[in-house]
PDB file of N, CA and C in Angstrom:
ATOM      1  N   UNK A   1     -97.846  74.226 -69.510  1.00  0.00           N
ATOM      2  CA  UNK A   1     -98.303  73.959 -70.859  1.00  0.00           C
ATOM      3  C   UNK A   1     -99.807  74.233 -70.984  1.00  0.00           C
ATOM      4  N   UNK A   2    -100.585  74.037 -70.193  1.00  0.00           N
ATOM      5  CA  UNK A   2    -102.036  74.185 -69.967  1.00  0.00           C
ATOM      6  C   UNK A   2    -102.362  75.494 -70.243  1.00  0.00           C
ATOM      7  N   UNK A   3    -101.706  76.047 -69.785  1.00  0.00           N
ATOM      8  CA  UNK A   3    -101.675  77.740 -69.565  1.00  0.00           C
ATOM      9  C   UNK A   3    -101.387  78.090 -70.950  1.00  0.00           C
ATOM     10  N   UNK A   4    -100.266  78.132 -71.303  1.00  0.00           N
ATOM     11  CA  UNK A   4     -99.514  78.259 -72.342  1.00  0.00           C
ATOM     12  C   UNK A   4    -101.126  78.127 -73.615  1.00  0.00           C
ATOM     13  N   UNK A   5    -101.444  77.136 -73.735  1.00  0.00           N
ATOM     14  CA  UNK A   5    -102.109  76.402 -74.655  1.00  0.00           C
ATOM     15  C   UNK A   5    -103.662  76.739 -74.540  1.00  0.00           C
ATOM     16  N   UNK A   6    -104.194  77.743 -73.461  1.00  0.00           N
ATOM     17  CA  UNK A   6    -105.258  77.917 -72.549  1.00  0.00           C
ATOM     18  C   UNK A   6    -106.072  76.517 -72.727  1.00  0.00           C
ATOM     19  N   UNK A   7    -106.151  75.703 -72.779  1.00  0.00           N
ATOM     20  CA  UNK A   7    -107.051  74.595 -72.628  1.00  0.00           C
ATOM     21  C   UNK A   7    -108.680  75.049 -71.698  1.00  0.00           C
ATOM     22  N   UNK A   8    -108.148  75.136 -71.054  1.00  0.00           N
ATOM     23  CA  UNK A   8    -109.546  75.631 -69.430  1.00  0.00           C
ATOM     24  C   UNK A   8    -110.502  77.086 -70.330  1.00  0.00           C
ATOM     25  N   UNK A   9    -109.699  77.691 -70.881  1.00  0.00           N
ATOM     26  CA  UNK A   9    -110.301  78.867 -71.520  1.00  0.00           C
ATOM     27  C   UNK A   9    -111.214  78.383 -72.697  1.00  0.00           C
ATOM     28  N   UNK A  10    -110.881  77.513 -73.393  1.00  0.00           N
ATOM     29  CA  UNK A  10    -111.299  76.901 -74.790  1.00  0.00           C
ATOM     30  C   UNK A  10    -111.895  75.434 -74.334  1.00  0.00           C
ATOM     31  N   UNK A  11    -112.211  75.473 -73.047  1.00  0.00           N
ATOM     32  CA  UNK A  11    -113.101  74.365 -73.199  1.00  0.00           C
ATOM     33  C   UNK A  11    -112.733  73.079 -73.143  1.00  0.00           C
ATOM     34  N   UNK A  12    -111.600  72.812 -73.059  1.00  0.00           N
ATOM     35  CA  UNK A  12    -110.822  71.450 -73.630  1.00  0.00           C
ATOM     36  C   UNK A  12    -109.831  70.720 -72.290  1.00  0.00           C
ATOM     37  N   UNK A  13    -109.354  69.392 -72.445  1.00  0.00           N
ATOM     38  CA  UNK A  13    -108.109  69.320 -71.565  1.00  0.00           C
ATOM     39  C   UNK A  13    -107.620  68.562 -72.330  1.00  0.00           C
ATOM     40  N   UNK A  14    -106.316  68.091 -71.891  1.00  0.00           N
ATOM     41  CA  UNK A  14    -105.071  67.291 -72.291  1.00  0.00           C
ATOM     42  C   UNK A  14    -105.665  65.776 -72.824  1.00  0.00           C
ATOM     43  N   UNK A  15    -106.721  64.994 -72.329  1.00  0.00           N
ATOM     44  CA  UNK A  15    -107.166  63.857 -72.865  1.00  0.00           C
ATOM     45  C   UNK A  15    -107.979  63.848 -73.858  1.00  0.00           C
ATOM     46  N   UNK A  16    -108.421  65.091 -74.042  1.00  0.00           N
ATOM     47  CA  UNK A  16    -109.408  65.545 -75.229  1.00  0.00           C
ATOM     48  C   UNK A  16    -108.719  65.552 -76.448  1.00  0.00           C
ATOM     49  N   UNK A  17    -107.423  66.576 -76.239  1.00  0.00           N
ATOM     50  CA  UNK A  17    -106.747  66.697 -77.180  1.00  0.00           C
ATOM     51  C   UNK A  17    -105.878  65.665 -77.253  1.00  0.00           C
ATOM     52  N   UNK A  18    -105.421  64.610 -76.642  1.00  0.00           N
ATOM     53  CA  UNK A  18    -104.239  63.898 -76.564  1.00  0.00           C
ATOM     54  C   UNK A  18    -105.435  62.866 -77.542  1.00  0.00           C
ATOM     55  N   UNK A  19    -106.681  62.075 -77.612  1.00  0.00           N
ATOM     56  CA  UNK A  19    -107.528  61.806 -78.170  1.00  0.00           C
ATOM     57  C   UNK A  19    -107.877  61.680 -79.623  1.00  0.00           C
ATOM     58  N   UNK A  20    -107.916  63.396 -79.975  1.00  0.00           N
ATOM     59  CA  UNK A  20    -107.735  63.825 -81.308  1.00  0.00           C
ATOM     60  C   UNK A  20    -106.787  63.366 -82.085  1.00  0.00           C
ATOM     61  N   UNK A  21    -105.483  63.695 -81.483  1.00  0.00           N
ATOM     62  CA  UNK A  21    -104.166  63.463 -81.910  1.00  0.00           C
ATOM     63  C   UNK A  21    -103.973  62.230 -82.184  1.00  0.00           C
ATOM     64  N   UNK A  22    -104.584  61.238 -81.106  1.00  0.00           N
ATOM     65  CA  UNK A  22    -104.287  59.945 -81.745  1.00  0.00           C
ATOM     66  C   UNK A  22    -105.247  59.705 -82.543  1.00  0.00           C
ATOM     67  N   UNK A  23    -106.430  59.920 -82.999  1.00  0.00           N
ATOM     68  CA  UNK A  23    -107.268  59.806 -84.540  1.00  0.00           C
ATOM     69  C   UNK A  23    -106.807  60.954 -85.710  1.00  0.00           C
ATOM     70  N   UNK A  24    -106.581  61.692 -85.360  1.00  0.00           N
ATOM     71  CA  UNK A  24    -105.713  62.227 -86.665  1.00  0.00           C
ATOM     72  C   UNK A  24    -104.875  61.688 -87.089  1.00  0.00           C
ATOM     73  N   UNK A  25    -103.433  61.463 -86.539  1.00  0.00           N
ATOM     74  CA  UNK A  25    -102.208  60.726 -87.027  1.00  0.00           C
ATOM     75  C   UNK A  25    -103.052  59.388 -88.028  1.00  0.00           C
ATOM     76  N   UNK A  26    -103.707  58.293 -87.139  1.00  0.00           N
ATOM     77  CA  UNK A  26    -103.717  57.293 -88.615  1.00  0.00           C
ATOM     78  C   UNK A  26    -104.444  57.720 -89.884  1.00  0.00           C
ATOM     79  N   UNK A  27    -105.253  58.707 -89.686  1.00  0.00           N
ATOM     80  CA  UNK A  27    -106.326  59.249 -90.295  1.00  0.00           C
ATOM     81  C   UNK A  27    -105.021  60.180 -91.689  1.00  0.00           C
ATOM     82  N   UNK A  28    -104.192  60.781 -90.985  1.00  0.00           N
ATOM     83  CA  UNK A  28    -103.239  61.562 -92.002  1.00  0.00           C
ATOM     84  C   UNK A  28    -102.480  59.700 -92.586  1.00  0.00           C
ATOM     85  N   UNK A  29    -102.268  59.396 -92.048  1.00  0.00           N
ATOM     86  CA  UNK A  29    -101.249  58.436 -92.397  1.00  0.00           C
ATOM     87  C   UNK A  29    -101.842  57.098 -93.394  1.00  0.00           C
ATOM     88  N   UNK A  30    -102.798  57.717 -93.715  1.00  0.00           N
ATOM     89  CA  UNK A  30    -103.433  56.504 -94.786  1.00  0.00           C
ATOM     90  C   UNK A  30    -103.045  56.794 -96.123  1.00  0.00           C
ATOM     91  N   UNK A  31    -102.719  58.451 -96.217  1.00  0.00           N
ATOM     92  CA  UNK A  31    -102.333  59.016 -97.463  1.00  0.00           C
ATOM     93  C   UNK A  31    -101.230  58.265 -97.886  1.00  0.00           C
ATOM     94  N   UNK A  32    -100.161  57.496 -97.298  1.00  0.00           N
ATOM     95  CA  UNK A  32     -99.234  56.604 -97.928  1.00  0.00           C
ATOM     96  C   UNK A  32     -99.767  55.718 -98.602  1.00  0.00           C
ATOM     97  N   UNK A  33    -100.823  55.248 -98.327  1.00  0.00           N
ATOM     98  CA  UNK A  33    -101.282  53.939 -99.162  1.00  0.00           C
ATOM     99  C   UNK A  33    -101.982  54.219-100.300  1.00  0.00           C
ATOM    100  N   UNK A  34    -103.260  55.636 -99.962  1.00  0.00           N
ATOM    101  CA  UNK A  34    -104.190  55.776-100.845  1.00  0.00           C
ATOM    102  C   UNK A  34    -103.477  56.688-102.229  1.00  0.00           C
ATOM    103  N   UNK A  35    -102.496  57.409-101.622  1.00  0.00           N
ATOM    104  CA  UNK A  35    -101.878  58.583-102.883  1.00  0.00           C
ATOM    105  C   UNK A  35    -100.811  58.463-102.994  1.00  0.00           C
ATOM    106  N   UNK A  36     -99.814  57.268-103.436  1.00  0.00           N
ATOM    107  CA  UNK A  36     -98.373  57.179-103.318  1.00  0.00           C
ATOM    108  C   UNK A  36     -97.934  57.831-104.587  1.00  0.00           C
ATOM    109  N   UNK A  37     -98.797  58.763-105.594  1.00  0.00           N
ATOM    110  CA  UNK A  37     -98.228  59.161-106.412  1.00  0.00           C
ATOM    111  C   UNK A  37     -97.386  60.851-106.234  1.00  0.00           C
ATOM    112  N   UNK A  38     -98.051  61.029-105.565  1.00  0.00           N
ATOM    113  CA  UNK A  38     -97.825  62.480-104.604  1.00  0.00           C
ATOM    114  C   UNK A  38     -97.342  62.918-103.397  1.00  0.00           C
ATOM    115  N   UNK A  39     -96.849  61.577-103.112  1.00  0.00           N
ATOM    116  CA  UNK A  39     -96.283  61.066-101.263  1.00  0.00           C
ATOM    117  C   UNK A  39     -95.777  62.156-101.202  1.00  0.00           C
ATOM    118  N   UNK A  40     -94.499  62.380-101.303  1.00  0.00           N
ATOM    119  CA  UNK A  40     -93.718  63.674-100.932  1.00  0.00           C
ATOM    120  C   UNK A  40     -94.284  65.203-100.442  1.00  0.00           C
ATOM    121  N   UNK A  41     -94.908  65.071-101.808  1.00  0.00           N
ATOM    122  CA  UNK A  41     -95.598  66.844-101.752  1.00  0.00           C
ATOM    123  C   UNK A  41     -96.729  66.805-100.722  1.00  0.00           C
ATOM    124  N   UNK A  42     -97.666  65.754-100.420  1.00  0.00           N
ATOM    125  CA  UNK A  42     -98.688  65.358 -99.814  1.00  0.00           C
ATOM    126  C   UNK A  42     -98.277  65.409 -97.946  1.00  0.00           C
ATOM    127  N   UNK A  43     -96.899  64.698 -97.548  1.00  0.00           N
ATOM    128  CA  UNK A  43     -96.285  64.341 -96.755  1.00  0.00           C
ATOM    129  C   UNK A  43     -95.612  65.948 -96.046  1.00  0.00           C
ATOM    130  N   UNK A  44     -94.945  66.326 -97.223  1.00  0.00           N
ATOM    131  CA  UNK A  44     -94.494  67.673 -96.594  1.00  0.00           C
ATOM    132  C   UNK A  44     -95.512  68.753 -96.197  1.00  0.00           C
ATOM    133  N   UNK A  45     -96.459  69.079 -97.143  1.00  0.00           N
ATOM    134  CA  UNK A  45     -97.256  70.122 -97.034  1.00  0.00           C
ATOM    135  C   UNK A  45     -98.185  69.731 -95.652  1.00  0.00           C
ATOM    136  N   UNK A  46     -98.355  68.312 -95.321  1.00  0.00           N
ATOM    137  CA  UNK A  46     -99.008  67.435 -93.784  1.00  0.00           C
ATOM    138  C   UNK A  46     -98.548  68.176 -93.079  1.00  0.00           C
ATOM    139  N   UNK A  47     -97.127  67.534 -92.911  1.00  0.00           N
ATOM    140  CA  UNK A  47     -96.202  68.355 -91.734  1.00  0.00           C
ATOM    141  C   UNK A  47     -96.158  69.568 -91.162  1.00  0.00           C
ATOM    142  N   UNK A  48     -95.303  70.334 -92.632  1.00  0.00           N
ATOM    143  CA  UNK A  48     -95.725  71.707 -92.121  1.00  0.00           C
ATOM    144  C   UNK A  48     -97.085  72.539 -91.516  1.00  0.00           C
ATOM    145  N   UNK A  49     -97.908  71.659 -92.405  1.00  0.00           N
ATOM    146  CA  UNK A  49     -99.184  72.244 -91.635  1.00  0.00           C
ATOM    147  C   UNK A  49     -99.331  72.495 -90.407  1.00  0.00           C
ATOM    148  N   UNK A  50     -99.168  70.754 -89.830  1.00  0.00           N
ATOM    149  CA  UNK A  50     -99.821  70.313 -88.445  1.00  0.00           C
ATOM    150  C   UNK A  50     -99.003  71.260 -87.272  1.00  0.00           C
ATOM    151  N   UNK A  51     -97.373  71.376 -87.741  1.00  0.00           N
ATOM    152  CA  UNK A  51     -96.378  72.144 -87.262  1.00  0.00           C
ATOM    153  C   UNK A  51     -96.746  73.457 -86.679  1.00  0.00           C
ATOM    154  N   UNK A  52     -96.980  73.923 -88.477  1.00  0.00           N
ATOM    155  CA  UNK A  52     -97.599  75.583 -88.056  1.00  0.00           C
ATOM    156  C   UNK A  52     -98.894  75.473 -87.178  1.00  0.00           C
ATOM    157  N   UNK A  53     -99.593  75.040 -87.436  1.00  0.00           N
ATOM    158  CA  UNK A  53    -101.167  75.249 -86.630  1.00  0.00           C
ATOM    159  C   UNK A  53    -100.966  75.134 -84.986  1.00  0.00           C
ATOM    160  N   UNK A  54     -99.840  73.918 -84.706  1.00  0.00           N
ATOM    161  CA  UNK A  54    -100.110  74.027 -83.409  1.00  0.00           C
ATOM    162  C   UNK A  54     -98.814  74.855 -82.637  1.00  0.00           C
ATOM    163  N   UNK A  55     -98.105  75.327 -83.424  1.00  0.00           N
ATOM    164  CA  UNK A  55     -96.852  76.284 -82.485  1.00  0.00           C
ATOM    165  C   UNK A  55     -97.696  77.757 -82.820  1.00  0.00           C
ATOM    166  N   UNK A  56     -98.591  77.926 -83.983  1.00  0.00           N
ATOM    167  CA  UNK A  56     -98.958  79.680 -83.880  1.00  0.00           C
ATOM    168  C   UNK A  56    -100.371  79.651 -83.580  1.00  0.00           C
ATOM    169  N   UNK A  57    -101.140  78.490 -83.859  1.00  0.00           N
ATOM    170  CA  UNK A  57    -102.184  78.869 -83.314  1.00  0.00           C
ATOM    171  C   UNK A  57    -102.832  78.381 -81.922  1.00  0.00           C
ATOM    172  N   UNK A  58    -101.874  77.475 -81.272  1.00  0.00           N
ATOM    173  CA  UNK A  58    -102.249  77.198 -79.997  1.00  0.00           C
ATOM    174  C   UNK A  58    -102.997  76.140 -79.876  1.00  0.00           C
TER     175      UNK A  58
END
C-alpha cells in the first residue's frame, strides 16, 4: 500500500495521513448539524468526493 500510494516519495507516512483522516472526518461531519437543510446533496457530493480523490489521485 505504501508503494501503491508513494507515501516515501511525497514526503508523508501512514500516521501522518492516518492523522488527517481522523481531523477531517469530524471536521466533514459537523455539516449534519450546521446545514440540515441540504444534508443529502451536501452528504453525497462529501462522499463522492473524498472517494474520487483518494482512489484517482493517490
Amino acid at each position: 500500500m505504501a508503494k501503491y500510494f508513494e507515501l516515501a516519495i511525497l514526503g508523508t507516512n501512514w500516521r501522518t495521513e492516518t492523522l488527517v483522516g481522523c481531523t477531517t472526518f469530524p471536521v466533514m461531519s459537523e455539516t449534519i448539524f450546521v446545514n440540515p437543510s441540504i444534508l443529502a446533496a451536501t452528504l453525497l457530493s462529501a462522499g463522492l468526493a473524498s472517494i474520487s480523490m483518494g482512489t484517482v489521485a493517490r
